[in-house]
Protein backbone atom coordinates (compact mmCIF):
# COMPACT_ATOMS: atom_id res chain seq x y z
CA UNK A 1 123.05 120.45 120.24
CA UNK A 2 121.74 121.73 123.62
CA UNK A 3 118.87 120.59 123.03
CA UNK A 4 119.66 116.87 122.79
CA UNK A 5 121.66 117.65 126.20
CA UNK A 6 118.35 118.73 127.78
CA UNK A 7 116.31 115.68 126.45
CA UNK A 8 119.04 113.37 127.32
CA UNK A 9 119.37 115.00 130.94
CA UNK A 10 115.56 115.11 131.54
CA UNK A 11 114.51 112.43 134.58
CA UNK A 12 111.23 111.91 132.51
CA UNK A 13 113.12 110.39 129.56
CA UNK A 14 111.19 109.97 126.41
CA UNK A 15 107.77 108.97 126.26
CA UNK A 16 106.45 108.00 122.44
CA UNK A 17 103.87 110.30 121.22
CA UNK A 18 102.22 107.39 119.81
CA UNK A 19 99.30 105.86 121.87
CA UNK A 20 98.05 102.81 121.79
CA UNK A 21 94.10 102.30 122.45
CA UNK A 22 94.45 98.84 124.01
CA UNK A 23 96.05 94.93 123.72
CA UNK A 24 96.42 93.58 120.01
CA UNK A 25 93.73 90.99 119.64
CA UNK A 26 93.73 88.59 116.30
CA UNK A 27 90.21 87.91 115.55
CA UNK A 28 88.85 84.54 115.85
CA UNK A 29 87.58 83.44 112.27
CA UNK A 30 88.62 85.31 109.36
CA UNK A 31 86.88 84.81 105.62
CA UNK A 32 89.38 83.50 103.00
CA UNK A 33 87.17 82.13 100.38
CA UNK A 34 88.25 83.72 97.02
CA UNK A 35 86.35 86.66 95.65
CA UNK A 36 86.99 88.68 92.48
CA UNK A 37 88.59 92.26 92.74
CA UNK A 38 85.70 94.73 93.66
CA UNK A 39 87.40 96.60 89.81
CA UNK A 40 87.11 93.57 88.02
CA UNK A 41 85.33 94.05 84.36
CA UNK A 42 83.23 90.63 84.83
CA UNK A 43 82.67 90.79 88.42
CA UNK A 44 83.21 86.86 88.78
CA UNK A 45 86.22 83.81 89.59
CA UNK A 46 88.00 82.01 86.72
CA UNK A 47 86.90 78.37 87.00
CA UNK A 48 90.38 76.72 86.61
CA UNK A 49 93.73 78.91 85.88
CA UNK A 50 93.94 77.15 82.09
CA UNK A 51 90.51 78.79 81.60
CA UNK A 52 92.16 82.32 82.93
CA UNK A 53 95.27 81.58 80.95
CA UNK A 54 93.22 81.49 77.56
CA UNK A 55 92.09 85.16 77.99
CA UNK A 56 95.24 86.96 79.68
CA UNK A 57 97.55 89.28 78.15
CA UNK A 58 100.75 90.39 78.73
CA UNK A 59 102.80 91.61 75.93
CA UNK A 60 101.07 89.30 74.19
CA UNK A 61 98.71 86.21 74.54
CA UNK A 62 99.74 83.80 77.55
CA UNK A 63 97.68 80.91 75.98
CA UNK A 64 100.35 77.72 75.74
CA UNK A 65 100.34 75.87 72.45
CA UNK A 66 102.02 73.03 72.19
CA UNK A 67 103.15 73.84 68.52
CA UNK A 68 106.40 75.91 68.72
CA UNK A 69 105.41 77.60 65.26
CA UNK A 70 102.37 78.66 66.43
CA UNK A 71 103.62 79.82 69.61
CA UNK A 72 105.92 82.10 67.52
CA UNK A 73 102.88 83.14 65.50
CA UNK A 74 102.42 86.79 67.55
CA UNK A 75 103.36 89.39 65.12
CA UNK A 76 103.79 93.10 66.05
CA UNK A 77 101.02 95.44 65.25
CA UNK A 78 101.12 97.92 62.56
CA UNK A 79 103.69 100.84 63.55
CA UNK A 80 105.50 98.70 66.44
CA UNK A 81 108.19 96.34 66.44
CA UNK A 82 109.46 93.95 68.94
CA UNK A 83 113.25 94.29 68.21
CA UNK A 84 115.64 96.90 67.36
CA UNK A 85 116.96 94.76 64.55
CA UNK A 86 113.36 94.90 62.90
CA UNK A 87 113.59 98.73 62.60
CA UNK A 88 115.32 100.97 59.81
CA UNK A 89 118.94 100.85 59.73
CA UNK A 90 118.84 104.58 60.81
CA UNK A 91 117.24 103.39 64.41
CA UNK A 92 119.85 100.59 64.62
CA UNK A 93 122.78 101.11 67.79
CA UNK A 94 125.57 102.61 66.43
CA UNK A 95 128.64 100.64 66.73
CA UNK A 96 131.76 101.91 68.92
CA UNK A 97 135.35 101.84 68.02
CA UNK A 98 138.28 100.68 70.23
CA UNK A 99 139.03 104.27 70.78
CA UNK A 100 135.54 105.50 71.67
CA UNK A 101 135.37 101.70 74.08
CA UNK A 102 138.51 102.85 76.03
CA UNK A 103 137.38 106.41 77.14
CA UNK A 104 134.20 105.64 77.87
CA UNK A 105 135.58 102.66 79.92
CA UNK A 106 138.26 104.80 81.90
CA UNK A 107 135.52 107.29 82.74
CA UNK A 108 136.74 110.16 80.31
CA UNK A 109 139.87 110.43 82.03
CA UNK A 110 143.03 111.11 79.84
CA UNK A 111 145.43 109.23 81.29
């Protein structure tokens, strides 16, 4: 607390211990022509995005079809299972009563 008194009472003030070297200059022509990631596996640009589209993955292929049943034709692989539903009944959510609903809703309180 004194210490804040002293600071605040000092006729320097504060000075920023931060130094700047000079004025911010923007430079005058800056290269935006595309290039791939310097970590990319092929080292090279997609020609078009449908091209990049047909080899992607995320959770499954992003490749649009226009038939809905083959769109729907990504199956889980062996051991893994996209929906709880699809599991054993013993890995299923357990359902709550009315009783169990109200003290978890009033925070455990016992009114």
């Amino acid at each position: 607390m004194n210490a804040t008194r002293l600071l605040r009472a000092s006729p320097v003030g504060r000075t920023p211990m931060i130094q700047f070297l000079g004025k911010r200059t923007t430079p005058q022509s800056i290269d935006h022509t595309p290039r791939p990631h310097p970590q990319a596996p092929t080292n090279k640009l997609p020609t078009s995005f449908a091209e990049y589209r047909q080899k992607a993955q995320q959770h499954g292929p992003l490749a649009y079809k226009t038939n809905t049943a083959a769109r729907s034709s990504v199956q889980p692989s062996e051991g893994q299972a996209f929906d709880r539903s699809d599991l054993p009944e013993r890995f299923w959510r357990l359902a709550l009563s009315k009783e169990e609903m109200d003290v978890i809703e009033s925070g455990g309180a016992f009114a």
